[in-house]
N, C-alpha and C. Protein backbone atom coordinates (compact mmCIF):
# COMPACT_ATOMS: atom_id res chain seq x y z
N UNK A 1 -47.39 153.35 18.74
CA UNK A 1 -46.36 152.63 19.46
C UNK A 1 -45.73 151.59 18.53
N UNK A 2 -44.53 151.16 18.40
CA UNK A 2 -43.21 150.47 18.35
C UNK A 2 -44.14 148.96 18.25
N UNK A 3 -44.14 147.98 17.78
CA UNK A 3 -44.06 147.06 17.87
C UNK A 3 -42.45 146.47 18.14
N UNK A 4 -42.43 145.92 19.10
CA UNK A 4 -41.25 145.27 20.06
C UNK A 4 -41.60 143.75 19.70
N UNK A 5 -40.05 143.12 19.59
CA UNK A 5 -39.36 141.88 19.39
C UNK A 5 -38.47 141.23 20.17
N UNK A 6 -38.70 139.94 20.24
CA UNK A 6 -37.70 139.25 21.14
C UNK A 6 -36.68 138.40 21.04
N UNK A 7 -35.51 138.69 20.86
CA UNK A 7 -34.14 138.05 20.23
C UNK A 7 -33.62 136.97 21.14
N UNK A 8 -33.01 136.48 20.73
CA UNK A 8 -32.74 135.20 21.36
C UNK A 8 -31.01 135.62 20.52
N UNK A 9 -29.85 136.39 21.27
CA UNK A 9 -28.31 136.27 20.41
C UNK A 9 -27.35 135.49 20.98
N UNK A 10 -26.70 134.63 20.43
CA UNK A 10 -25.50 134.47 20.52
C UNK A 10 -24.17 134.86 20.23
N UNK A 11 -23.42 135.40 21.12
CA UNK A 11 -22.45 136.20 21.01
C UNK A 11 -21.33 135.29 20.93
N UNK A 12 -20.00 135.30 19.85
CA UNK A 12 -19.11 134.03 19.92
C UNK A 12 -18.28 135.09 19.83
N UNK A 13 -17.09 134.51 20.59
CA UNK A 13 -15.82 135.17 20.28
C UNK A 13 -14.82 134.68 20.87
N UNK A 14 -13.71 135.16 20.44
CA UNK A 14 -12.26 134.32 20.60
C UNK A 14 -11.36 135.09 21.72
N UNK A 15 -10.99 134.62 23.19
CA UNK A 15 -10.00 135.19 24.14
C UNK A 15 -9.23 135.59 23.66
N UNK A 16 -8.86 136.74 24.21
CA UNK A 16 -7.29 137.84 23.60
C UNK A 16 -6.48 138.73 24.34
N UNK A 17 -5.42 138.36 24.48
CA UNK A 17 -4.61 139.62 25.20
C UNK A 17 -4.95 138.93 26.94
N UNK A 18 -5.36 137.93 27.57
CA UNK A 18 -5.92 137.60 29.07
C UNK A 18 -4.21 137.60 29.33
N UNK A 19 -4.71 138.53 30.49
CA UNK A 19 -3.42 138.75 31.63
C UNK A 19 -3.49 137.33 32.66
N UNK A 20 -2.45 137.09 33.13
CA UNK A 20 -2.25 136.16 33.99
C UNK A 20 -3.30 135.39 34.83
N UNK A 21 -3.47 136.79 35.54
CA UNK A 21 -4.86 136.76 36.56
C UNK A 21 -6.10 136.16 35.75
N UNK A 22 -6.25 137.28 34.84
CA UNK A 22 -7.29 136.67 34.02
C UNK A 22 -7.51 135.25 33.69
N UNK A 23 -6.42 134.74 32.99
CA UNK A 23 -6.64 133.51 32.25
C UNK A 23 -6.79 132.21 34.15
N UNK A 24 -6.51 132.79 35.31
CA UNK A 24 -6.11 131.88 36.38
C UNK A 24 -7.87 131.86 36.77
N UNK A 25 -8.53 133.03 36.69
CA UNK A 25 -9.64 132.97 37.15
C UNK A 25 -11.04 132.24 36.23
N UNK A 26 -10.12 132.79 34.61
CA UNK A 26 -11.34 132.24 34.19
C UNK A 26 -11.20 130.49 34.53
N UNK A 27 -9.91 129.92 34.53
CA UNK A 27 -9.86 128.41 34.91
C UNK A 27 -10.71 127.97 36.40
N UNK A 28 -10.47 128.80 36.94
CA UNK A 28 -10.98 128.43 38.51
C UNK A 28 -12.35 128.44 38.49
N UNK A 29 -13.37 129.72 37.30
CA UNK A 29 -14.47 129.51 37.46
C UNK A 29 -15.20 129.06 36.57
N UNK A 30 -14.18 127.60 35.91
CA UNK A 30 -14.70 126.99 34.44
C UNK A 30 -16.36 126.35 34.86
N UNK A 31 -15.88 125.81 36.12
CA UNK A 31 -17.05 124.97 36.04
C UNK A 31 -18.88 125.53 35.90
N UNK A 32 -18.40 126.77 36.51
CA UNK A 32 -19.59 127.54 36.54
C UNK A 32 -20.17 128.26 34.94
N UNK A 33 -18.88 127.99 34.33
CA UNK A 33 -19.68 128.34 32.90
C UNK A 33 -19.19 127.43 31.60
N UNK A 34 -20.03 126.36 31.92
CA UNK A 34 -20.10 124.81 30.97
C UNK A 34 -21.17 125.35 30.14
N UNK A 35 -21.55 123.80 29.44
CA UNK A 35 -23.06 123.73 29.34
C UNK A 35 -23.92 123.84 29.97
N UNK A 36 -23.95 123.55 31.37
CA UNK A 36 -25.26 123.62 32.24
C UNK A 36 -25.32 125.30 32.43
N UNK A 37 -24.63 125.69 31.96
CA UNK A 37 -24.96 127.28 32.49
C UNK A 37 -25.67 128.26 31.58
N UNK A 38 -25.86 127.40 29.68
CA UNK A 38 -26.24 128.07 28.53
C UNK A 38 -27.84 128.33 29.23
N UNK A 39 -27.89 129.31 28.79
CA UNK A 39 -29.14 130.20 29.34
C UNK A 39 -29.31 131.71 28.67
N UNK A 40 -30.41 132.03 28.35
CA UNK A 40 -29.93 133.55 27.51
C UNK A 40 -31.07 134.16 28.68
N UNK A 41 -30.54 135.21 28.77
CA UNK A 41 -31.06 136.28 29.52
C UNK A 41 -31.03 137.69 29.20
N UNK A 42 -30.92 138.64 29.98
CA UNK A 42 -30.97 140.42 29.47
C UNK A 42 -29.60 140.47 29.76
N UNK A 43 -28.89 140.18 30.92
CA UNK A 43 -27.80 140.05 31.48
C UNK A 43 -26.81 139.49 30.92
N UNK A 44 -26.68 137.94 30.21
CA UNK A 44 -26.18 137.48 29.61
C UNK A 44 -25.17 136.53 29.82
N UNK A 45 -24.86 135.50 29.37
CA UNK A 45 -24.88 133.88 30.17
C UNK A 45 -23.10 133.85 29.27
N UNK A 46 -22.12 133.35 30.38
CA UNK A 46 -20.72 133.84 29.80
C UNK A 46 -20.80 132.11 29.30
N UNK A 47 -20.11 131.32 28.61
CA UNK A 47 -19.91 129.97 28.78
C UNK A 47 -18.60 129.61 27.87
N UNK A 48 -18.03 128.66 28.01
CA UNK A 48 -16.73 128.30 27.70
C UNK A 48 -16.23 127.39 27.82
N UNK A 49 -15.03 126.40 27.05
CA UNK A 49 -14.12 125.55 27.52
C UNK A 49 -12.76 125.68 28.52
N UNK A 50 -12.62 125.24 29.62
CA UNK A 50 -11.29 125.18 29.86
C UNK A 50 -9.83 125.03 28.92
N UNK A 51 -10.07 124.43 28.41
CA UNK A 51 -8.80 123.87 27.73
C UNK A 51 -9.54 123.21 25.94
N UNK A 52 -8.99 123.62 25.38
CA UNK A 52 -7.85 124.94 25.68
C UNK A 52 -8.90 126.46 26.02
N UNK A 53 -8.64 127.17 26.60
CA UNK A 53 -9.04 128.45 26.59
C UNK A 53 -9.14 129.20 25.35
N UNK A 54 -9.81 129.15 24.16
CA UNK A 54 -9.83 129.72 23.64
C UNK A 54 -10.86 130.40 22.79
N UNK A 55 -11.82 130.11 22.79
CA UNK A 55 -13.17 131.06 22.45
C UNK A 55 -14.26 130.37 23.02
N UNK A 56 -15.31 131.45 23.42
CA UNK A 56 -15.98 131.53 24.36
C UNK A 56 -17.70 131.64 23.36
N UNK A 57 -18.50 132.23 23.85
CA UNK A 57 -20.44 132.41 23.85
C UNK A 57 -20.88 133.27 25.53
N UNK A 58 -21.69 133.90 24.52
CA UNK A 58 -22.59 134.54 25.79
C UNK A 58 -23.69 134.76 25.30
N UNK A 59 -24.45 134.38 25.89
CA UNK A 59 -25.97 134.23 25.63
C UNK A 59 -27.10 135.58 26.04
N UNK A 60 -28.05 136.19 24.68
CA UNK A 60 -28.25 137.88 25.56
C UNK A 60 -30.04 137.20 25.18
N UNK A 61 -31.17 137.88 25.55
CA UNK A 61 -32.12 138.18 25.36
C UNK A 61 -31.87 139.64 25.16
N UNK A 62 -32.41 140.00 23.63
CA UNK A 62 -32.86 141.46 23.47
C UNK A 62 -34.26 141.59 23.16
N UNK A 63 -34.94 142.90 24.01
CA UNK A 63 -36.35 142.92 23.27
C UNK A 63 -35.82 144.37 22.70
N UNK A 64 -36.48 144.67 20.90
CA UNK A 64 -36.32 145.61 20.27
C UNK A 64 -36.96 146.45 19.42
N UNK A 65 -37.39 147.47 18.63
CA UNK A 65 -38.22 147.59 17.74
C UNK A 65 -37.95 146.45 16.77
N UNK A 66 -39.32 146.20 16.09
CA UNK A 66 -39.25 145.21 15.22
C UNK A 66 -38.56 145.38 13.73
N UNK A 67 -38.74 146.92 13.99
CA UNK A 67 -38.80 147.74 12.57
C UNK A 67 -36.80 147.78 12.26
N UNK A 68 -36.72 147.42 13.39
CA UNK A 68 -35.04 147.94 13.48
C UNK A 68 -34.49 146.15 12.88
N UNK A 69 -34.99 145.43 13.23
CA UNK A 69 -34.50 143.92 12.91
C UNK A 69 -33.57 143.44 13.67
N UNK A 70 -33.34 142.30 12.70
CA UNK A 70 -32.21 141.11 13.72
C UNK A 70 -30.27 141.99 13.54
N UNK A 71 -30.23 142.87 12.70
CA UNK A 71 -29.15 143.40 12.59
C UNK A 71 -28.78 144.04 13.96
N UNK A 72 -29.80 145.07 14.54
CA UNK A 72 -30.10 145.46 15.68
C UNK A 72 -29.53 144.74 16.63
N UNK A 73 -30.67 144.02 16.87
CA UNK A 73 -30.58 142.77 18.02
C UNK A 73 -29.14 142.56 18.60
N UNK A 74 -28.51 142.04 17.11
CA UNK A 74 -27.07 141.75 17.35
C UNK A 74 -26.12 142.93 17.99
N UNK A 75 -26.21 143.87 17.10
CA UNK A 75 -25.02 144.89 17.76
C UNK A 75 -25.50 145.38 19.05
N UNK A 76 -27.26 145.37 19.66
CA UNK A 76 -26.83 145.03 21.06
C UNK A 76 -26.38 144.52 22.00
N UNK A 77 -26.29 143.22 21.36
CA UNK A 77 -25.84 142.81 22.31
C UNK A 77 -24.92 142.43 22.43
N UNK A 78 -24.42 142.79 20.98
CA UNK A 78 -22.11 142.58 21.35
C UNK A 78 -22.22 143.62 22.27
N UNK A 79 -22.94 144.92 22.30
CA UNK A 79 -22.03 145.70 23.17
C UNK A 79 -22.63 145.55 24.09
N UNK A 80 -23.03 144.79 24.61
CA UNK A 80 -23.38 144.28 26.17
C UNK A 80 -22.61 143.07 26.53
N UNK A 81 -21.95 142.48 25.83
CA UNK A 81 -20.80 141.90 25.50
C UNK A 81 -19.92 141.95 26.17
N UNK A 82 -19.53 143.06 24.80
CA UNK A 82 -18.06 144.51 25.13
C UNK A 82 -18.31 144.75 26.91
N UNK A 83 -19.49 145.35 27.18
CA UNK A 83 -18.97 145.93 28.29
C UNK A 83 -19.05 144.68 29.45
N UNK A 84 -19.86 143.87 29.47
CA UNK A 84 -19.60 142.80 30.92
C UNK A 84 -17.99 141.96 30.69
N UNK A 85 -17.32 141.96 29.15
CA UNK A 85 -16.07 141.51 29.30
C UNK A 85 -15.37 142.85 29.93
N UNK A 86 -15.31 144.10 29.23
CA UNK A 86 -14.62 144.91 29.74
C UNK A 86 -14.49 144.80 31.37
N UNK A 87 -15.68 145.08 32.00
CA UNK A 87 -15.75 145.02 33.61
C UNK A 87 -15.28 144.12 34.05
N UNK A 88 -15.00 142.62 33.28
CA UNK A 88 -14.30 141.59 34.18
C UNK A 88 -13.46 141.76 33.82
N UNK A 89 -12.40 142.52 33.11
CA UNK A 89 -10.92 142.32 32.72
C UNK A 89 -10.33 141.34 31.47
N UNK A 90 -11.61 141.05 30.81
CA UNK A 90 -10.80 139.91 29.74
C UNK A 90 -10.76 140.66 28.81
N UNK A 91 -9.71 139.98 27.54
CA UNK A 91 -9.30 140.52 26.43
C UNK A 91 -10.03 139.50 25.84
N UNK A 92 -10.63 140.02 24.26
CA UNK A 92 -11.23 139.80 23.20
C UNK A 92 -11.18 139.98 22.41
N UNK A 93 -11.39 139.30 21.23
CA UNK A 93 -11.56 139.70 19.77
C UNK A 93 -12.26 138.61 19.14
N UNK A 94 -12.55 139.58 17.87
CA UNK A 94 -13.72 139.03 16.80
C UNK A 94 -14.78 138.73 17.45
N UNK A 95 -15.69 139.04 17.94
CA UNK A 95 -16.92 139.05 18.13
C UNK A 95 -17.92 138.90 17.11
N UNK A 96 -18.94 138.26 17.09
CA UNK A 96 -19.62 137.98 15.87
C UNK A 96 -21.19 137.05 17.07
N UNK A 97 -22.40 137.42 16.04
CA UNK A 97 -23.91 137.09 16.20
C UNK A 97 -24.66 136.55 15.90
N UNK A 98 -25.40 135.69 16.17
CA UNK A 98 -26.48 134.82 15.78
C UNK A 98 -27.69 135.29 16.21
N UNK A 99 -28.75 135.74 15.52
CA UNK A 99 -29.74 136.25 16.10
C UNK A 99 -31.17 135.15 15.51
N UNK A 100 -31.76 135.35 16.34
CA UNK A 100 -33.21 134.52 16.04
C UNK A 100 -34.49 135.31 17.08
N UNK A 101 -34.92 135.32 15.91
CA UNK A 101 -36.57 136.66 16.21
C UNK A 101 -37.04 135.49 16.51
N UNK A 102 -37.68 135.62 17.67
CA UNK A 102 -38.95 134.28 18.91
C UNK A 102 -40.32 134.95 18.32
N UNK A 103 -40.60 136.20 17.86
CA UNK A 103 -41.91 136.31 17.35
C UNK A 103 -42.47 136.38 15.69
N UNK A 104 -41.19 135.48 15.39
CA UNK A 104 -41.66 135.50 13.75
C UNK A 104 -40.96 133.70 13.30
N UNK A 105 -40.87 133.11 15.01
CA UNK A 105 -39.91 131.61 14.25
C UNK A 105 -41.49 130.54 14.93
N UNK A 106 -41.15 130.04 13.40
CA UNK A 106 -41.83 128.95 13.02
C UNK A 106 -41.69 127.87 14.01
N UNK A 107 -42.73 127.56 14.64
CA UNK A 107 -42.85 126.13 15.79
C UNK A 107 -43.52 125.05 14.81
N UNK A 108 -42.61 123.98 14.59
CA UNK A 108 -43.53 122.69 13.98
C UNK A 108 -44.42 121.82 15.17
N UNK A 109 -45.35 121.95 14.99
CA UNK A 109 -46.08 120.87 15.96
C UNK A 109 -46.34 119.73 15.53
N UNK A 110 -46.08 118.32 16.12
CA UNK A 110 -46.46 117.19 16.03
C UNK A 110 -47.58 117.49 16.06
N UNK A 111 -48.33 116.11 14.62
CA UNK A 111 -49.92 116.12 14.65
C UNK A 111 -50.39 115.27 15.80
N UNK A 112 -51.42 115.17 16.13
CA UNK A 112 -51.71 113.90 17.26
C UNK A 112 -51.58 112.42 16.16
N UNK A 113 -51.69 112.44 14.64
CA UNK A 113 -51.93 111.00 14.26
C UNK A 113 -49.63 110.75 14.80
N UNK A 114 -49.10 111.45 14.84
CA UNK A 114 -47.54 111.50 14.30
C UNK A 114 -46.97 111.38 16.37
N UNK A 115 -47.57 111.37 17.31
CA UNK A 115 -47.55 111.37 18.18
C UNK A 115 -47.28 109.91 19.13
């Protein structure tokens, strides 16, 4: 069996092409995707500024072969991306990834004397 990994991606990218509707709704449902909403999940966490409207983050949990790496990770989860923008109707471009492996990142622990 596969030894499996757990990604932590950030998906950044810049609004493009938003039709009317589009750009009216994403305003109406700014508030729901601030900061308080950064969260990474399987699903994936949309977040953004109002104003100006212009590039966005979505937050993915991927678990993956390990063997496949953080290159992996990433192009899953643009295209999980791709498709939850597609289904809402927004336009996009440049998409780009930040990936961080949770089972190979270094935790510094405070000593108890440093406490």
């Amino acid at each position: 069996m596969t030894e499996q990994h757990t990604y932590r991606v950030i998906v950044r990218g810049t609004w493009d092409g938003l039709t009317e509707e589009a750009r009216a709704r994403l305003l109406a449902e700014a508030d729901r995707h601030g900061l308080a909403s950064m969260r990474f999940t399987e699903e994936g966490t949309l977040t953004y500024e109002p104003r100006p409207l212009k590039h966005f983050s979505m937050r993915y949990v991927v678990v993956s072969d390990a063997a496949d790496g953080e290159e992996m990770a990433g192009a899953l989860a643009e295209e999980r991306a791709e498709a939850a923008l597609r289904a809402l109707g927004y336009g996009w471009t440049a998409l780009r990834s930040t990936v961080t492996d949770l089972d190979t990142m270094k935790v510094n622990r405070k000593s108890a004397s440093r406490r």
